[in-house]
Protein backbone atom coordinates (compact mmCIF):
# COMPACT_ATOMS: atom_id res chain seq x y z
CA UNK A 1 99.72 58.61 15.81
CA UNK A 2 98.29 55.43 15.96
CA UNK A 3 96.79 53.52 19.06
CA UNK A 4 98.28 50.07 20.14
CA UNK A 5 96.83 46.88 19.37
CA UNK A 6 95.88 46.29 22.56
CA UNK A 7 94.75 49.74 22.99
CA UNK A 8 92.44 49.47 19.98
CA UNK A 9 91.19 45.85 21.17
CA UNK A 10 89.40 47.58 23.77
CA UNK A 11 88.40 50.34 21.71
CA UNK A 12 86.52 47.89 19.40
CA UNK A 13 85.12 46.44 22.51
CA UNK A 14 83.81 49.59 23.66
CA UNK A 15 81.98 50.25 20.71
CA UNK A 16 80.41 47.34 20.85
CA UNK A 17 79.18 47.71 24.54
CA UNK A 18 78.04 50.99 23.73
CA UNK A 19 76.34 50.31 20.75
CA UNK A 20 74.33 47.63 22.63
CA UNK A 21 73.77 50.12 25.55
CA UNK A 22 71.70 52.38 23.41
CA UNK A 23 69.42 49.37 22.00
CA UNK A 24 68.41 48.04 25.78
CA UNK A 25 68.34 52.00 26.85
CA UNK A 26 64.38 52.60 25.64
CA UNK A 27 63.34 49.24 27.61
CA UNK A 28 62.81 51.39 31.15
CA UNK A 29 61.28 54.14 29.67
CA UNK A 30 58.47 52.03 27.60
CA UNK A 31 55.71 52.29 30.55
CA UNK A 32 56.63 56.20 30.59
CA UNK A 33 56.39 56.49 26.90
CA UNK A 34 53.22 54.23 26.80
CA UNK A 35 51.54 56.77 29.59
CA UNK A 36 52.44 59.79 27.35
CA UNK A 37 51.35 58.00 24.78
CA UNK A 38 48.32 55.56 25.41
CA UNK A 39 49.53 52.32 23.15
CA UNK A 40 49.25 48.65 23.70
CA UNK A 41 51.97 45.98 24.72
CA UNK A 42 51.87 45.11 20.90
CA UNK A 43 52.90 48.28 19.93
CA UNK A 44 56.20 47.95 22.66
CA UNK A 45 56.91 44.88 21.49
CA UNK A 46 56.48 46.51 17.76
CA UNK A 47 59.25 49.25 19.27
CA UNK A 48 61.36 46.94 19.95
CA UNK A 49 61.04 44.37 17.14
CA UNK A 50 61.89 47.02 14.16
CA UNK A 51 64.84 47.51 15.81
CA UNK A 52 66.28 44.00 14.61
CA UNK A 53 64.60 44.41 11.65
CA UNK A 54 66.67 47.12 10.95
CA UNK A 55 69.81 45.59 12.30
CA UNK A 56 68.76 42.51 10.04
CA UNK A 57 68.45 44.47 7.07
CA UNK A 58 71.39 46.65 7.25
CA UNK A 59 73.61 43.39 8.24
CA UNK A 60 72.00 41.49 5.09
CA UNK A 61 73.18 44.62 2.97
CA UNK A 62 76.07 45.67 4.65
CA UNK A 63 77.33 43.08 6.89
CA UNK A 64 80.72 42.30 5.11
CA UNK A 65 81.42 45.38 3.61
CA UNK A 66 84.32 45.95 6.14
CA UNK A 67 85.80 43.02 4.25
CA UNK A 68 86.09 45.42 1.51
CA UNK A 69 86.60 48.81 2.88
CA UNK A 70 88.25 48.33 5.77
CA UNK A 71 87.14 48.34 9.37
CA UNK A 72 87.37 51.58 10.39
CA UNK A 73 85.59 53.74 8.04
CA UNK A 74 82.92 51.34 8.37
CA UNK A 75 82.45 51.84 12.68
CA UNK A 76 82.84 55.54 12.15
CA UNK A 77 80.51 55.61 9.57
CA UNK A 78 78.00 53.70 11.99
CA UNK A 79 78.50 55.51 14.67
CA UNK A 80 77.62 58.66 13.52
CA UNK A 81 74.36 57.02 12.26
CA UNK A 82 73.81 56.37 16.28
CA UNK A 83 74.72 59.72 17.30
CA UNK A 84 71.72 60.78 14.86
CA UNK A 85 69.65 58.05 16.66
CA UNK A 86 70.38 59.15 20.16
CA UNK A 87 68.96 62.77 19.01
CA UNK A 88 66.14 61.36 17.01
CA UNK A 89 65.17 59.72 20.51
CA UNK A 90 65.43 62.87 21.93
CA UNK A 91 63.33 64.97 19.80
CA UNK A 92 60.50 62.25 19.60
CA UNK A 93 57.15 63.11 19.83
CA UNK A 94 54.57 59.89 19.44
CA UNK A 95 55.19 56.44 18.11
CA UNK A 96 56.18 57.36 14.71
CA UNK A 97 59.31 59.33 15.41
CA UNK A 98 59.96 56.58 18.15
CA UNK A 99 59.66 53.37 15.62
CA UNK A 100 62.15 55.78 13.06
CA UNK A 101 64.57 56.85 15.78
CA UNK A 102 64.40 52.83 16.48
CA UNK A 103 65.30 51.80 12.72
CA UNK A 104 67.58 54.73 12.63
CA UNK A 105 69.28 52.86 15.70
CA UNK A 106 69.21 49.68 13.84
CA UNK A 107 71.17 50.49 11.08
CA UNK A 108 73.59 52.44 12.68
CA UNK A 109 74.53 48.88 15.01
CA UNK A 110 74.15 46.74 12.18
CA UNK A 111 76.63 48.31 10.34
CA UNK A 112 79.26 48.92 12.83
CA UNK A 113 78.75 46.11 15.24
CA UNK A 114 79.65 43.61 13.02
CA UNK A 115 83.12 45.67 11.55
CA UNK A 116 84.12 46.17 15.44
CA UNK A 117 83.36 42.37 16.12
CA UNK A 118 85.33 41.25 13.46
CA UNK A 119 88.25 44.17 14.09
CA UNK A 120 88.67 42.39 17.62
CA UNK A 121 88.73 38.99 15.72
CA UNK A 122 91.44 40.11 13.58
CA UNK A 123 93.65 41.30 16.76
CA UNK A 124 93.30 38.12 18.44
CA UNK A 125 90.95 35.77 17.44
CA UNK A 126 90.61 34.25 20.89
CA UNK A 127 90.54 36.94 22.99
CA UNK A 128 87.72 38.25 19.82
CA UNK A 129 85.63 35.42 20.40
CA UNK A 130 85.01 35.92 24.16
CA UNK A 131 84.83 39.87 23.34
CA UNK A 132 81.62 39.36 20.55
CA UNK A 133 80.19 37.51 23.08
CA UNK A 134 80.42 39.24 25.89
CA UNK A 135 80.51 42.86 24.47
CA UNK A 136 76.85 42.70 23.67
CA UNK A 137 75.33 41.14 26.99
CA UNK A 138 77.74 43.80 29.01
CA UNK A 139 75.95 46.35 26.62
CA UNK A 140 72.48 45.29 27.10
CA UNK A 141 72.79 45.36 30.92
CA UNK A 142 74.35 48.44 31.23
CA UNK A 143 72.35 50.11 28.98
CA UNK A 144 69.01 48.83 30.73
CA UNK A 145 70.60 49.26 34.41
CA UNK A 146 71.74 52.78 33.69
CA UNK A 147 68.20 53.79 32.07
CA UNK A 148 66.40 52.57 34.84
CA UNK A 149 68.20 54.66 37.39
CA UNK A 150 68.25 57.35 35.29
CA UNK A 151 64.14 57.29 34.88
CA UNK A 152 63.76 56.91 38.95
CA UNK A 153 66.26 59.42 39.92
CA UNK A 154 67.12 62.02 37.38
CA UNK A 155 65.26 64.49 35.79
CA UNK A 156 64.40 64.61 32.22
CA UNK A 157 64.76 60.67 31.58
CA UNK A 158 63.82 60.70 27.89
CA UNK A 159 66.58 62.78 27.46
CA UNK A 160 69.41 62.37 29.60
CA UNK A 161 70.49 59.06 29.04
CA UNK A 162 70.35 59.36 24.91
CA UNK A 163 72.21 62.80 25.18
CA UNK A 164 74.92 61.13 27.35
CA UNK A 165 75.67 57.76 25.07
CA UNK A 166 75.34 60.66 22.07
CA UNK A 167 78.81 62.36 23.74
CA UNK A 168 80.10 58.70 24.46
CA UNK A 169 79.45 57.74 20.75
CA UNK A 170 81.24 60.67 19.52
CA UNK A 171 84.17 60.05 21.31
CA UNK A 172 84.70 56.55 20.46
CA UNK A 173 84.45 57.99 16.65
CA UNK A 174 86.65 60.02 17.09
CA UNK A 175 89.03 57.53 18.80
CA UNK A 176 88.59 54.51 15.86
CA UNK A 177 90.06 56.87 13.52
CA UNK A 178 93.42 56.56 15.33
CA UNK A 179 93.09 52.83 15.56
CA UNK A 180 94.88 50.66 13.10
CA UNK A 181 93.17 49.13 10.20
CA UNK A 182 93.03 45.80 10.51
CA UNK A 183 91.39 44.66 7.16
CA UNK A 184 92.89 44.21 3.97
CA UNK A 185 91.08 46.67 1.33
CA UNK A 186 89.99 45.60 -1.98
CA UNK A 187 87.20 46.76 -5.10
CA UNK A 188 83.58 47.11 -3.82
CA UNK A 189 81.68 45.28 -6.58
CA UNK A 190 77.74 44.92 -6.85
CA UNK A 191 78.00 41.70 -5.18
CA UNK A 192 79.28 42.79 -2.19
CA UNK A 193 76.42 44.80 -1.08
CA UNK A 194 74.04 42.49 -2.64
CA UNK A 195 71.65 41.10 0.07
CA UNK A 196 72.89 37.81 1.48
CA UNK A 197 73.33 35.85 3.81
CA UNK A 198 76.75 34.16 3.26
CA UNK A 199 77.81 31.21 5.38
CA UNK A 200 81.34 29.19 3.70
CA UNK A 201 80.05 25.49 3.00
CA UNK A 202 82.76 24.33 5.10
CA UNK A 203 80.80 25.89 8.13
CA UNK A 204 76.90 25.73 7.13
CA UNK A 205 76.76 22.47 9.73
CA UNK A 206 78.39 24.52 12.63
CA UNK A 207 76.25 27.04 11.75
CA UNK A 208 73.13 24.64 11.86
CA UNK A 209 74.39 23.37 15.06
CA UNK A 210 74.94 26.18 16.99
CA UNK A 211 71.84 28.19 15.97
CA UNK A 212 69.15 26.28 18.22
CA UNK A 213 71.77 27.46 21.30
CA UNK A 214 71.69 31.30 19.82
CA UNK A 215 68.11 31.48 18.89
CA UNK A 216 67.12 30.15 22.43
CA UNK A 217 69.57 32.80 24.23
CA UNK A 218 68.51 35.92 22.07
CA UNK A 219 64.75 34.80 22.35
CA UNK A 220 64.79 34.88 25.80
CA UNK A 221 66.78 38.45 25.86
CA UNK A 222 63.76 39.99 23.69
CA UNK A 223 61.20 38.95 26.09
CA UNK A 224 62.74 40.57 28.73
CA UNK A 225 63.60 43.43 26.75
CA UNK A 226 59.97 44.08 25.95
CA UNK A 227 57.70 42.73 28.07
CA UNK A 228 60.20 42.42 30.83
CA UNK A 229 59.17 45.92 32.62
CA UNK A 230 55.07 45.03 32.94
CA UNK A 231 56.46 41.24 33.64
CA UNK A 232 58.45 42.57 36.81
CA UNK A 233 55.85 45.51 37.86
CA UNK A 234 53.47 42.42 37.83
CA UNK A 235 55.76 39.86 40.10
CA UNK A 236 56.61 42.41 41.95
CA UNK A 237 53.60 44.60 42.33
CA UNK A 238 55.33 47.79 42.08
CA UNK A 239 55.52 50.40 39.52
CA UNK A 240 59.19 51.77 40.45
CA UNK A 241 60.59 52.51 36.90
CA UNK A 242 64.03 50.99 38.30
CA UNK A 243 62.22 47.83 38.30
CA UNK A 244 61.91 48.35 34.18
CA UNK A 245 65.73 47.49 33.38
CA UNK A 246 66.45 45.49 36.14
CA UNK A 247 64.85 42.11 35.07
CA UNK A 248 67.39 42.73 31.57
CA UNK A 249 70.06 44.29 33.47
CA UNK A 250 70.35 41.07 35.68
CA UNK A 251 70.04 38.82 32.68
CA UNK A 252 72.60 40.16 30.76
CA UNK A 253 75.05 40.83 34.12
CA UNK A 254 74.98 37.31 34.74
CA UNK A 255 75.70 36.28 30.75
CA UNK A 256 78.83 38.17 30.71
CA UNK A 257 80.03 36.87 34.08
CA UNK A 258 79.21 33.56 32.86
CA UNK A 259 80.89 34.29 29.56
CA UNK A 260 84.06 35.50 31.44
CA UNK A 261 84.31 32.56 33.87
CA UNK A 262 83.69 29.90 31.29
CA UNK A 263 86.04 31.31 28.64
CA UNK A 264 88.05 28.03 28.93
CA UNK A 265 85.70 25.68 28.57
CA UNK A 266 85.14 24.07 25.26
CA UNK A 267 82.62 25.85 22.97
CA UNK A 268 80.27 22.45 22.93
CA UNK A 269 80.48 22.39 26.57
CA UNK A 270 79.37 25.81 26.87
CA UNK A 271 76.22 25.15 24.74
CA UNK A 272 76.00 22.31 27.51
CA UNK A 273 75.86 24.43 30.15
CA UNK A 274 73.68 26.91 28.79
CA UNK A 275 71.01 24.66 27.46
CA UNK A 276 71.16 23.60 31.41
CA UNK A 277 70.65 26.60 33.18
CA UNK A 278 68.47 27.92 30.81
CA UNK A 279 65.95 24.72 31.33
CA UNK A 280 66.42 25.06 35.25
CA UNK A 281 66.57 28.92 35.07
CA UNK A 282 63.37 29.76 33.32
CA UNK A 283 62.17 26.77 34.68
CA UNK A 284 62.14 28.86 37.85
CA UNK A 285 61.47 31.77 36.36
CA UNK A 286 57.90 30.48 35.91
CA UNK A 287 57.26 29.29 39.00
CA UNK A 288 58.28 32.23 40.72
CA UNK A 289 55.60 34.13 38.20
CA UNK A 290 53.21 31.17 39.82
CA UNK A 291 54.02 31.70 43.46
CA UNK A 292 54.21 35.08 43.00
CA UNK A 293 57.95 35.78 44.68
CA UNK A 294 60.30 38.65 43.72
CA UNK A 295 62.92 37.31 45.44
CA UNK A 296 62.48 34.03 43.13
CA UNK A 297 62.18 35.73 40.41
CA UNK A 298 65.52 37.53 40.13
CA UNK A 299 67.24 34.54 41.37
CA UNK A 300 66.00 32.49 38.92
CA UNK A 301 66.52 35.25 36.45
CA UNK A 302 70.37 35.06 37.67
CA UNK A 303 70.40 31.54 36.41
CA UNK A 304 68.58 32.46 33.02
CA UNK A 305 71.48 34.78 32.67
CA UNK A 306 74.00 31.70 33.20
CA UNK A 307 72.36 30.08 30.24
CA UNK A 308 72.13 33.23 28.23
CA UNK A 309 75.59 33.98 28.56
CA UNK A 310 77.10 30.19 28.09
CA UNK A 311 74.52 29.38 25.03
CA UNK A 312 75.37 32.76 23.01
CA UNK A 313 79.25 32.34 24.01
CA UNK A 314 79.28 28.69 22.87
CA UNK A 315 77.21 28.79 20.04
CA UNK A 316 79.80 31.65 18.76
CA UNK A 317 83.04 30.26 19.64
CA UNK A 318 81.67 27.21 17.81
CA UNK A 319 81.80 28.54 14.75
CA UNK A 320 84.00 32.15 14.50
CA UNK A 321 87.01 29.89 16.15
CA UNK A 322 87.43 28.01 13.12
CA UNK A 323 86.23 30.72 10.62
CA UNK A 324 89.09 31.90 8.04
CA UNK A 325 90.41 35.62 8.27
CA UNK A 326 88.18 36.34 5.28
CA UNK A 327 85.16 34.77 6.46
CA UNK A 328 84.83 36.85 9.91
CA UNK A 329 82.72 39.87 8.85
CA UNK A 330 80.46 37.83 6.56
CA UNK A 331 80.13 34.73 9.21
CA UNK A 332 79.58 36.88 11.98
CA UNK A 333 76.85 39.09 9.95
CA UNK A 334 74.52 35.93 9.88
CA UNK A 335 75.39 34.62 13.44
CA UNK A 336 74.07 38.55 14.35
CA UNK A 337 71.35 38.22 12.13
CA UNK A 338 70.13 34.54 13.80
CA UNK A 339 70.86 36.49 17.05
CA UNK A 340 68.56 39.25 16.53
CA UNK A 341 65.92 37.61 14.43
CA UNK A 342 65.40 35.30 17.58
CA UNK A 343 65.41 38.76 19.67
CA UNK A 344 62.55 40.57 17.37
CA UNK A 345 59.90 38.22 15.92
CA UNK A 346 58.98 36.42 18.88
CA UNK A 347 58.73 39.24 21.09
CA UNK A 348 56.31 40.88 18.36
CA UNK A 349 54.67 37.29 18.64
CA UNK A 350 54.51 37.64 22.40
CA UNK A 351 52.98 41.27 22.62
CA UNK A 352 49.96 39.67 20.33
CA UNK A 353 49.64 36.93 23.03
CA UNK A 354 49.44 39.49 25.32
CA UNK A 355 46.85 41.36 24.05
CA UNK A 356 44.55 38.86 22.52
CA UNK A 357 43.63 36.55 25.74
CA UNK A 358 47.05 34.92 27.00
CA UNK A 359 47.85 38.28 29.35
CA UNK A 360 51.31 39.18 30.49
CA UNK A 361 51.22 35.51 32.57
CA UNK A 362 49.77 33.25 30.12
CA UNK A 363 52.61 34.89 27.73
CA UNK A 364 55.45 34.20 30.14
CA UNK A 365 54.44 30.83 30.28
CA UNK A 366 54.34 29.81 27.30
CA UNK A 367 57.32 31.81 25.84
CA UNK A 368 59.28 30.28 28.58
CA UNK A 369 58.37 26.50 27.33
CA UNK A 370 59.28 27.61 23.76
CA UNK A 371 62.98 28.92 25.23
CA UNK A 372 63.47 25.52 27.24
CA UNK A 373 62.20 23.58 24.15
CA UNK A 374 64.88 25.37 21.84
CA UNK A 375 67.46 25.15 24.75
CA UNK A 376 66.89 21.08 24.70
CA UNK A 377 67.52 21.03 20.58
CA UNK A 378 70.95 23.07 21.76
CA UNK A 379 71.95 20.36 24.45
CA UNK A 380 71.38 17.85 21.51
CA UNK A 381 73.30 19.54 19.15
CA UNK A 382 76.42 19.11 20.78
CA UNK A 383 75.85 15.77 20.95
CA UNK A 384 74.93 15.28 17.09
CA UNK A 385 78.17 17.22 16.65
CA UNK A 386 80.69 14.51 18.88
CA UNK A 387 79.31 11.75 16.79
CA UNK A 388 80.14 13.75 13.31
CA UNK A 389 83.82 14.30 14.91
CA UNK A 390 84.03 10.31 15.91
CA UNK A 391 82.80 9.01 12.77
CA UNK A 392 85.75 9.99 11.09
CA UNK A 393 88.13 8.42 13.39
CA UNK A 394 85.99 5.35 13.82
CA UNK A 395 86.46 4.66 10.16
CA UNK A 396 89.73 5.72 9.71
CA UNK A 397 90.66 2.89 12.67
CA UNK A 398 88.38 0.16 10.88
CA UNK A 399 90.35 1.04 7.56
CA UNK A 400 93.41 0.31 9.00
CA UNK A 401 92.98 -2.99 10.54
CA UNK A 402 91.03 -4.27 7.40
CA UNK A 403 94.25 -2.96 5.70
C-alpha cells in the first residue's frame, strides 16, 4: 500500500514542521535550564548556535544524498536520529549532555529536512516552494508556543514536550515508509558525500541575490530564539515562562501567514515586502524596547514576522522555482545552510555582546540595525536583479533596429 501523492505532500510537510518544532522547543525552557544550571547568556546562545552548526555540517556532508538514495530512506533515517535527540534531551543532566542532545538534533534535521523539502518539490514544485517556506516558520512557532505552555502549565516541562514530539516523530517514520519515492536512485560515489556546497552556475547570481533577504530573515529568527526569552521578561517585566516562546512563537505565526497570503505574489516582490516590514517592524521593535511597552512590542514583533515570512519565502521561490529536478536537494542544502548560518553565528555574536558591556538592550539595538541594514541590501537586490532581466531585452531591441 502506498499513500497518495497528495497524501504524502502533506506527509513531507509534516516532517518538516515537526522537525522544526523540536529545534525552537528548548527556547522556553533556557531560563529554567540556566537556574538548574547557573550559566551565562553566552552559553544559551552557545546552545543554540551548535545546533546550526550541526545542521550546517550534516547538510555540507549529506545534503544531496537523497539525490542518490532516494528520499525516503533518507527522512526515515533522520528521523530516527531525532527520536534519539528528543531522549537525549530528556535524560540531560548539565550543559554537556544539553550542547550533544543539541548536535544530535542538528544532524538528525539536516539530513532529513532537506530530502522532505525537496520530496514536496518533486510532487509539485509550486505548491513545494510555498511548503519549504512555510513548513519551517509553522515549525518554529509551534514548537516555541507549545513549549512555553507546556513549562507554565504542565508538570515535568523538560520532559513532556520532548517525549511527546519523540511519539510524533515515530509516527511520521513510520508513515514515510508508505509514501512513494519520488527520486530517481543512482551509485553513491565519494563525491557525493564529499563536503560541498554545490550551487549550478546557472543559479550562483540568484543565489547571490536572494541571500541578503535570507540571511536578514534567519538572523532575526536566532535572536529571538536565544535571547528572545530574557529580551521579553525584560520589556515586559515578568518572569512567566509562557512569555519565553511567545516573542518566537509570534514571529514565526505571522511568517507563515504572511507566506500563505502572499503565495501569489512574485518572488522579487516578496523580498520587497519583506525588506519593508522588516525595516518598519524591528524598527518598532526597538522603540518599544525604548519606551518600554509590551503591547508595542508584540505588535511590532507581528510586523517583524511579516518580513520574516515574505523575505525567507521570496528569497526561496527566487531561486528553487527555476532550479532543475536534479538540482533541488543540492540547491536547497545551501539555501538551508545560508538560512541557518545567519540563525547561529550572530546569535553566538550577540550572547558575547551581552555579556561583555552591551546588556540584553544595548544587544537588541544594535542587532536590530544589523537586520534592517541586511534587509535594505535585500530591497536592492531585487532591483539589481530587474535591470539584469531588462538588459537583455534592451539590447536585443537596439539589435534589431540597427539591423
Amino acid at each position: 500500500m502506498r499513500l497518495s501523492n497528495r497524501a504524502s505532500f502533506v506527509l513531507f510537510a509534516s516532517t518538516i514542521v515537526t522537525f522544526l518544532a523540536g529545534s525552537s522547543l528548548p527556547t522556553p525552557l533556557y531560563p529554567t535550564y540556566q537556574a538548574a544550571w547557573g550559566f551565562s547568556p553566552i552559553t544559551v546562545t552557545v546552545v543554540f548556535g551548535i545546533y546550526a552548526i550541526a545542521v550546517l555540517a550534516t547538510l555540507l556532508v549529506l545534503g544531496s544524498l537523497s539525490d542518490y538514495v532516494g528520499r525516503r530512506p533518507v527522512i526515515i533515517a533522520g528521523a530516527l536520529v531525532e527520536v534519539a535527540a528528543m531522549f537525549a534531551f530528556m535524560t540531560a543532566d548539565g550543559v554537556a549532555t544539553l550542547i550533544a542532545a543539541r548536535v544530535v538534533q542538528g544532524i538528525g534535521v539536516g539530513a532529513a529536512a532537506t530530502a522532505a523539502g525537496a520530496a514536496m518539490l518533486d510532487l509539485d514544485r509550486e505548491r513545494g516552494t510555498v511548503g519549504n517556506a512555510a513548513a519551517p516558520g509553522l515549525g518554529t512557532a509551534t514548537g516555541a508556543l507549545l513549549s512555553g505552555l507546556f513549562v507554565q502549565f504542565l508538570p515535568a516541562p523538560t520532559l513532556l514536550g520532548y517525549a511527546v514530539l519523540a511519539g510524533v516523530i515515530a509516527a511520521q517514520a513510520v508513515a514515510v515508509y508508505f509514501a512513494p519515492e519520488t527520486a530517481t536512485k543512482q551509485p553513491v560515489t565519494p563525491s557525493a558525500l564529499r563536503p560541498r556546497l554545490r550551487v549550478p552556475a546557472e543559479l550562483r547570481r540568484d543565489v547571490l541575490l536572494a541571500a541578503p533577504a535570507l540571511v536578514a530573515a534567519w538572523a532575526l529568527a536566532g535572536f529571538y530564539g536565544s535571547l528572545g526569552p530574557a529580551l521579553v521578561r525584560r520589556v515586559a517585566d515578568s518572569h512567566a515562562p509562557a512569555l519565553g516562546g511567545l516573542g518566537l512563537g509570534t514571529l514565526a505565526a505571522a511568517g507563515v501567514a504572511t507566506i500563505v497570503v502572499s503565495r501569489a505574489r512574485t518572488a522579487k516582490a516578496t523580498v520587497r515586502l519583506g525588506a519593508a516590514a522588516l525595516t518598519v517592524g524591528v524598527g518598532a521593535v526597538i522603540l518599544a524596547i525604548a519606551t518600554g511597552s509590551t503591547a508595542g512590542f508584540f505588535a511590532a514583533t507581528l510586523v517583524a514576522g511579516v518580513g520574516f515570512g515574505a523575505s525567507f519565502h521570496g528569497g526561496m521561490r527566487s531561486v528553487l522555482s527555476i532550479a532543475a529536478v536534479e538540482q533541488r536537494a543540492a540547491v536547497l542544502s545551501v539555501l538551508y545552510v545560508i538560512a541557518y548560518l545567519s540563525m547561529g553565528v550572530p546569535a553566538v555574536i550577540g550572547g558575547v555582546f551581552v555579556v561583555h558591556g552591551h546588556g540584553i538592550i544595548g544587544t537588541a539595538y544594535e542587532y536590530g540595525a544589523v537586520v534592517i541594514a541586511l534587509a535594505a541590501a535585500a530591497m536592492a537586490g531585487t532591483f539589481a536583479a530587474r535591470r539584469a532581466a531588462i538588459a537583455p531585452a534592451v539590447e536585443t531591441v537596439v539589435r534589431a533596429e540597427a539591423a
